[in-house]
Protein backbone atom coordinates (compact mmCIF):
# COMPACT_ATOMS: atom_id res chain seq x y z
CA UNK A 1 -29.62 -7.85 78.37
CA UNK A 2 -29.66 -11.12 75.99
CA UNK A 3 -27.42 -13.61 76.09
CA UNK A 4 -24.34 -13.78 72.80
CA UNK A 5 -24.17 -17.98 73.49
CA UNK A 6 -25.89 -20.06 71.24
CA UNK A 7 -27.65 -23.12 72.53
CA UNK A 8 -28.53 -24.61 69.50
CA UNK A 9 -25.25 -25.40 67.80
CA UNK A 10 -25.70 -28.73 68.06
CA UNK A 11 -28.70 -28.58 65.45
CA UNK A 12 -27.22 -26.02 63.02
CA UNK A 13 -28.41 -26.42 59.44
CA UNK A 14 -24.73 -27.89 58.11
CA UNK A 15 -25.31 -30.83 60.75
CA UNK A 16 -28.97 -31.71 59.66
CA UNK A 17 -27.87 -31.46 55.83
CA UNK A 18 -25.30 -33.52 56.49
CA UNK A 19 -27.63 -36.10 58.32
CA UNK A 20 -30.52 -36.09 56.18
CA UNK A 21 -28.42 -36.86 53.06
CA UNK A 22 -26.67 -39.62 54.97
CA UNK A 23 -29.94 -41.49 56.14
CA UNK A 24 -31.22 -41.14 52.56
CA UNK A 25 -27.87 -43.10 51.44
CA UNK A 26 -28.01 -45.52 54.11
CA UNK A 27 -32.32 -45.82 53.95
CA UNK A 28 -34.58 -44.78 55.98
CA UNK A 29 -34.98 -48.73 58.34
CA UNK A 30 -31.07 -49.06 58.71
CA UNK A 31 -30.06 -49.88 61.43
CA UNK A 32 -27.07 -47.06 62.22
CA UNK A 33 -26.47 -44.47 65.34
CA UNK A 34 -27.93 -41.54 65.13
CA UNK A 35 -26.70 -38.15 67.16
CA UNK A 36 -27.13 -38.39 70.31
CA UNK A 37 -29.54 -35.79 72.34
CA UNK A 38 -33.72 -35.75 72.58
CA UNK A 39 -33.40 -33.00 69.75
CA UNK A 40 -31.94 -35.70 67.36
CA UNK A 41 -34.00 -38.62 68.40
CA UNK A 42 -37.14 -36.65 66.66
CA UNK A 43 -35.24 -35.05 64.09
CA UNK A 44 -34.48 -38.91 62.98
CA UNK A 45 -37.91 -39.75 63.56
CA UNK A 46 -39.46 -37.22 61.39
CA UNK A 47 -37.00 -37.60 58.65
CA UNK A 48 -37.35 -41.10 58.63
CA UNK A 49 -41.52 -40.66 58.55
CA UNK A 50 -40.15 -38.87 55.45
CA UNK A 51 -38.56 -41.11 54.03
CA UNK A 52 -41.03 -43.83 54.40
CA UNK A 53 -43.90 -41.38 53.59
CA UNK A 54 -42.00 -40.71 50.30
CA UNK A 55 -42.00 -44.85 49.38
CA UNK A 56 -45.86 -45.32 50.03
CA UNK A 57 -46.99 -42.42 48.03
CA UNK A 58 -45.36 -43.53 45.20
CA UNK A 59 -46.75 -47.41 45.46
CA UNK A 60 -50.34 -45.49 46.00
CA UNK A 61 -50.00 -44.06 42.71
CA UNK A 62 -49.47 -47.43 40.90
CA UNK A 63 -52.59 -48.63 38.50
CA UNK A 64 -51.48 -52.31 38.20
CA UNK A 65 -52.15 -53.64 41.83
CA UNK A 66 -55.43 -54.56 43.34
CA UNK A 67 -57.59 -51.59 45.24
CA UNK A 68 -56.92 -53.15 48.26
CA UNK A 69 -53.09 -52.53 48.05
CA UNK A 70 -53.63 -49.17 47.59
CA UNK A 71 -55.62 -48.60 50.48
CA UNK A 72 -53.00 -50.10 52.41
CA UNK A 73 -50.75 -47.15 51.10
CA UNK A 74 -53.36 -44.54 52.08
CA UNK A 75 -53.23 -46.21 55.58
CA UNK A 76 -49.78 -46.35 55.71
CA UNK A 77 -49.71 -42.46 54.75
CA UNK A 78 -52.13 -41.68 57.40
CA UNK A 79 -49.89 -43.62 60.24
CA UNK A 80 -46.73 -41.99 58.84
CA UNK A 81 -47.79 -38.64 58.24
CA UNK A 82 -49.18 -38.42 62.03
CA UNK A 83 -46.20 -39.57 63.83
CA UNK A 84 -44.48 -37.21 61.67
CA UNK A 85 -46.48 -34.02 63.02
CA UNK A 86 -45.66 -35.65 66.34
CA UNK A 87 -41.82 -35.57 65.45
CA UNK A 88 -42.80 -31.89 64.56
CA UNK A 89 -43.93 -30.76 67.95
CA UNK A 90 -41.22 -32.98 69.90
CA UNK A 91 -39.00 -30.87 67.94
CA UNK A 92 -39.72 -27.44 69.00
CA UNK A 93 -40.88 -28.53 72.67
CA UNK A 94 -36.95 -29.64 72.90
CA UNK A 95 -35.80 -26.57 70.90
CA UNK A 96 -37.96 -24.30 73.19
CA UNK A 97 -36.54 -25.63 76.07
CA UNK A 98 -33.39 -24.59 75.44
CA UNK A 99 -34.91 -20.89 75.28
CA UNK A 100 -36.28 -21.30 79.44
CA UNK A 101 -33.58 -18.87 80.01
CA UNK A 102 -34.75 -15.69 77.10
CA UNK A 103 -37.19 -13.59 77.41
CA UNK A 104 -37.91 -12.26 74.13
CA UNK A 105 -37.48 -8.39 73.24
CA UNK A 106 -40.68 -6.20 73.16
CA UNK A 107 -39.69 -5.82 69.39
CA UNK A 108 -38.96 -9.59 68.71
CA UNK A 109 -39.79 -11.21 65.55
CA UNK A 110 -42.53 -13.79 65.68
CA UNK A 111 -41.59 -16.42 63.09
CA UNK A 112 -44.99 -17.80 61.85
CA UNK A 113 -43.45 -20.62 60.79
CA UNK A 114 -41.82 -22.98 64.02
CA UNK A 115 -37.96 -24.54 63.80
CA UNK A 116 -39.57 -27.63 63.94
CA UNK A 117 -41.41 -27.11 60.73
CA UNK A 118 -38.22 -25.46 59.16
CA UNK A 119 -36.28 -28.88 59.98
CA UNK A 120 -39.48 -30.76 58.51
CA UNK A 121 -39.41 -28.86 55.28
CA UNK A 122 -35.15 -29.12 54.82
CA UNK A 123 -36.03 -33.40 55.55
CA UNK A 124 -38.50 -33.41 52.38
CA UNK A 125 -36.09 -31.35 50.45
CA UNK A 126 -33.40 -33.89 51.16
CA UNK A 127 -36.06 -36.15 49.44
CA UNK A 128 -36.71 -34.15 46.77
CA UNK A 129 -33.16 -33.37 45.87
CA UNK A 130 -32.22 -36.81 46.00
CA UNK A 131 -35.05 -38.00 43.94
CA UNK A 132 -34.22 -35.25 41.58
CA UNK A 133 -30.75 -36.22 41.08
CA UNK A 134 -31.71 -39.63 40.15
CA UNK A 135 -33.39 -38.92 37.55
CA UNK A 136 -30.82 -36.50 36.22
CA UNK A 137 -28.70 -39.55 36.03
CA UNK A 138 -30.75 -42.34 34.09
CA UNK A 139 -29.62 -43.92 30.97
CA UNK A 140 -33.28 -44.45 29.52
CA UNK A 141 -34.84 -41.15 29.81
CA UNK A 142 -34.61 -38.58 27.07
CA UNK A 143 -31.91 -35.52 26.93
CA UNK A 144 -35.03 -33.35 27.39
CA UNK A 145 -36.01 -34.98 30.51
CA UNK A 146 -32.76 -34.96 31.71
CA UNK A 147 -32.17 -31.41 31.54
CA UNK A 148 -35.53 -30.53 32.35
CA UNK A 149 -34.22 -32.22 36.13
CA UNK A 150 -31.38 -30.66 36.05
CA UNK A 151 -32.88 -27.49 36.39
CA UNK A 152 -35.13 -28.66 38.44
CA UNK A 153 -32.47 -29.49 40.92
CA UNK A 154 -30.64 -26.33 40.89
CA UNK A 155 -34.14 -25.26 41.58
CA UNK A 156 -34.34 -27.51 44.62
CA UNK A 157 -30.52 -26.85 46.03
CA UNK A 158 -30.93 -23.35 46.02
CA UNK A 159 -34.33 -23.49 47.62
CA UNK A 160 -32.72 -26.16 50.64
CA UNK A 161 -29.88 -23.50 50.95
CA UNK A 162 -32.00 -20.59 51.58
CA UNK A 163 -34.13 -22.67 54.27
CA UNK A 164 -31.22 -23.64 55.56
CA UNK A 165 -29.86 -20.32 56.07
CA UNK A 166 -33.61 -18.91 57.43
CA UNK A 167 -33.17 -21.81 60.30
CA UNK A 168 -30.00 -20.69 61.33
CA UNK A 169 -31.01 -16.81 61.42
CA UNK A 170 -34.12 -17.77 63.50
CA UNK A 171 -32.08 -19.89 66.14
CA UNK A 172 -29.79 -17.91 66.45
CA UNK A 173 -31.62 -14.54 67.00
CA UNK A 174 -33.81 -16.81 69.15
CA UNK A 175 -30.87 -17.56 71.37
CA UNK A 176 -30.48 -13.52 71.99
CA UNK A 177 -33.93 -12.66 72.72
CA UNK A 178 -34.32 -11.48 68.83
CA UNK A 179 -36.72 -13.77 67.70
CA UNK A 180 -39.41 -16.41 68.94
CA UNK A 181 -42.22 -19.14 67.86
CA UNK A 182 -44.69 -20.59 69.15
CA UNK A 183 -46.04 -24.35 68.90
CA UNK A 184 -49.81 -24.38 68.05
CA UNK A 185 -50.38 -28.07 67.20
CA UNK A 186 -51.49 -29.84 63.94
CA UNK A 187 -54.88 -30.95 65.49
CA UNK A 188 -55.12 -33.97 62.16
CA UNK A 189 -58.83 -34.18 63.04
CA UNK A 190 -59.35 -36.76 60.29
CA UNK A 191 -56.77 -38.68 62.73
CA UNK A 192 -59.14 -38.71 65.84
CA UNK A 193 -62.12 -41.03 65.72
CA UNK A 194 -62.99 -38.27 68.01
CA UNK A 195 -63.51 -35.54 65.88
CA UNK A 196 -64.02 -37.08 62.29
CA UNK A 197 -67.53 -37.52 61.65
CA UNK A 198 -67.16 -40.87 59.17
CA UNK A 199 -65.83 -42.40 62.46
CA UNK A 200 -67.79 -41.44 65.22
CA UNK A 201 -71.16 -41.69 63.51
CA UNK A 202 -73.07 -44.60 64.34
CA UNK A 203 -74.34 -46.35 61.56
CA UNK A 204 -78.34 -45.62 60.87
């Protein structure tokens, strides 16, 4: 028999919206509380990866600063973007947790894609909607940009809605036994001096 209680209420999509779109207003370094539980502390640290990944790939797009600034960007990108993945797993090895209790049906859907990655994808939506919105509001840009971004927004809202509603289905037809992921790690080779070749080769 599977269990009707849900132990992931605390993390349904309305409260990560809701949180996302808050740190965006407030910026990603400010210095506010965050929900409390392990779950939150790396849902705020991926989204706020995010956030700062978002910042440095713009500057490493800009033509009119020396190379050497933007290979500080690429660095920064690299840092981010692997403490991010880490957020990722920290995410569903919390999540999972919570699941010690269910065995999965025999018939249970696998989700290939992991909460954790769900609540990634929602954080760079938040981004992107945000972004998108800005630009639906400036005064220089043309009518024809503007409602070229409007669209694009609608676009983007209806697209966060939908993931929003897939995380909710999976966690909660996880909680009954329904439904189950597994975490099979990033492995960011180009990350470990271990296993990229430009940085374990010796020089000849």
């Amino acid at each position: 028999m599977t269990s009707t209680s849900n132990p992931f209420d605390d993390v349904g999509s309305a409260s990560i919206l809701a949180f996302h779109d808050r740190r965006i207003a407030l910026g990603a370094s400010a210095a506010v509380a965050d929900p409390a539980g392990e779950a939150w502390e790396h849902i705020a640290a991926n989204h706020r990866c995010n956030h700062l990944l978002w910042d440095e790939e713009d500057q490493a797009r800009r033509t009119d600063v020396p190379d050497a600034a933007i290979a500080a960007n690429k660095r920064a990108i690299d840092g981010y973007n692997q403490k991010r993945n880490d957020a990722i797993e920290r995410i569903d090895e919390t999540l999972l947790a919570r699941l010690a209790g269910v065995a999965p049906e025999a018939d249970a859907w696998h989700n290939s894609e992991t909460a954790g990655a769900m609540i990634d994808r929602l954080s760079i939506l938040a981004l992107k909607v945000h972004h998108m919105r800005a630009q639906t509001l400036r005064g220089d840009a043309t009518p024809e940009h503007i409602a070229a971004c409007a669209g694009k927004l609608a676009r983007l809202s209806l697209q966060r809605e939908d993931l929003a509603r897939c995380l909710d289905t999976l966690l909660a037809r996880a909680a009954q036994g329904r439904a189950f992921w597994r975490i099979y790690r990033q492995f960011k080779m180009y990350n470990d001096p271990a296993l990229n070749p430009w940085l374990y080769r010796k020089p000849v």
